[in-house]
Protein backbone atom coordinates (compact mmCIF):
# COMPACT_ATOMS: atom_id res chain seq x y z
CA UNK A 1 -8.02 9.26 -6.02
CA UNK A 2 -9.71 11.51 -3.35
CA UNK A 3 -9.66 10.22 0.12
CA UNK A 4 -13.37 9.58 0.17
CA UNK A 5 -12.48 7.48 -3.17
CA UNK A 6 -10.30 5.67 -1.09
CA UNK A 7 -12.16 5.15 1.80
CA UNK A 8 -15.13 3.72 -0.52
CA UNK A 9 -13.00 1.73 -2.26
CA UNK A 10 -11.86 0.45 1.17
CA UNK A 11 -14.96 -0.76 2.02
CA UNK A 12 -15.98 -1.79 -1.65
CA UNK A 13 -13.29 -4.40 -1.33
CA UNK A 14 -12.66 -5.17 2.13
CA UNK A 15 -14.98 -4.70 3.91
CA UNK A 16 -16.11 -2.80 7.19
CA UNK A 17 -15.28 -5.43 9.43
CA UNK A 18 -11.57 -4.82 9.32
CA UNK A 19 -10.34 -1.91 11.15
CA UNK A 20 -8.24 1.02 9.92
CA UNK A 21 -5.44 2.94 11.81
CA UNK A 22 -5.42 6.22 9.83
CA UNK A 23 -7.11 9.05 10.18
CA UNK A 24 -5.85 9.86 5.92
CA UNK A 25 -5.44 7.33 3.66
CA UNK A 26 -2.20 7.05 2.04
CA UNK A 27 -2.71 6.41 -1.48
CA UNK A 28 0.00 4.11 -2.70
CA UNK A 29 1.08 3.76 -6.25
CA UNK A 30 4.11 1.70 -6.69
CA UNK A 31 6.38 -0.36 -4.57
CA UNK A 32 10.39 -1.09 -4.93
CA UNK A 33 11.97 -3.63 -2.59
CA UNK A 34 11.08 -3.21 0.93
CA UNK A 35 9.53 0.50 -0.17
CA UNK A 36 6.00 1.55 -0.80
CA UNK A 37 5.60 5.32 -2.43
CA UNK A 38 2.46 7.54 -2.06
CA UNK A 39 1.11 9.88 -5.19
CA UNK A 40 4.05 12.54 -3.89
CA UNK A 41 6.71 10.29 -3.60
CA UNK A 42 7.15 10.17 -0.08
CA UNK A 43 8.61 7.03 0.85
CA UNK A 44 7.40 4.02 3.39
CA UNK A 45 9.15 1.39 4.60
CA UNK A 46 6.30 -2.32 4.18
CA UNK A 47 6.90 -4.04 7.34
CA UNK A 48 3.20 -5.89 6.38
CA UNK A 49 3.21 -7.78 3.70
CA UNK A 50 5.94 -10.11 2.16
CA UNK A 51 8.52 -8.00 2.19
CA UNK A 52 10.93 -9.36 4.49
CA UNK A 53 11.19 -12.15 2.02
CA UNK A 54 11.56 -10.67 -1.36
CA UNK A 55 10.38 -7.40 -1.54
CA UNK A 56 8.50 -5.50 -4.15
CA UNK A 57 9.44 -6.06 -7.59
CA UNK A 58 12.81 -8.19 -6.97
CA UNK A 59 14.43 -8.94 -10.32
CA UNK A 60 14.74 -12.69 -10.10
CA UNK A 61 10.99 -12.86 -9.17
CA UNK A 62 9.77 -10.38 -11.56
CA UNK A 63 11.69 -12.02 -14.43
């Protein structure tokens, strides 16, 4: 996805009432434990979501 795909999609589905803090969207395409990973592979560390319960894909929750 482009970053104007992004951005659309953004507001698509949710909404222009809730604020951004980036100036480029990252566009994120998998997630492993407490990591998120971008289209290049960089690696980011979720402190947002439910991470700091079970992570992304945790074996005994995926199985």
């Amino acid at each position: 996805m482009t970053n104007d795909e992004i951005f659309a999609a953004r507001r698509r589905l949710i909404g222009r009432n809730v604020s951004i803090a980036y100036r480029r969207p990252v566009h994120l395409v998998r997630g492993s434990m407490q990591y998120l990973f971008d289209a290049d592979g960089r690696r980011y560390i979720d402190g947002y979501n439910n991470v700091p319960h079970v992570g992304h894909c945790h074996p005994r929750v995926v199985d």
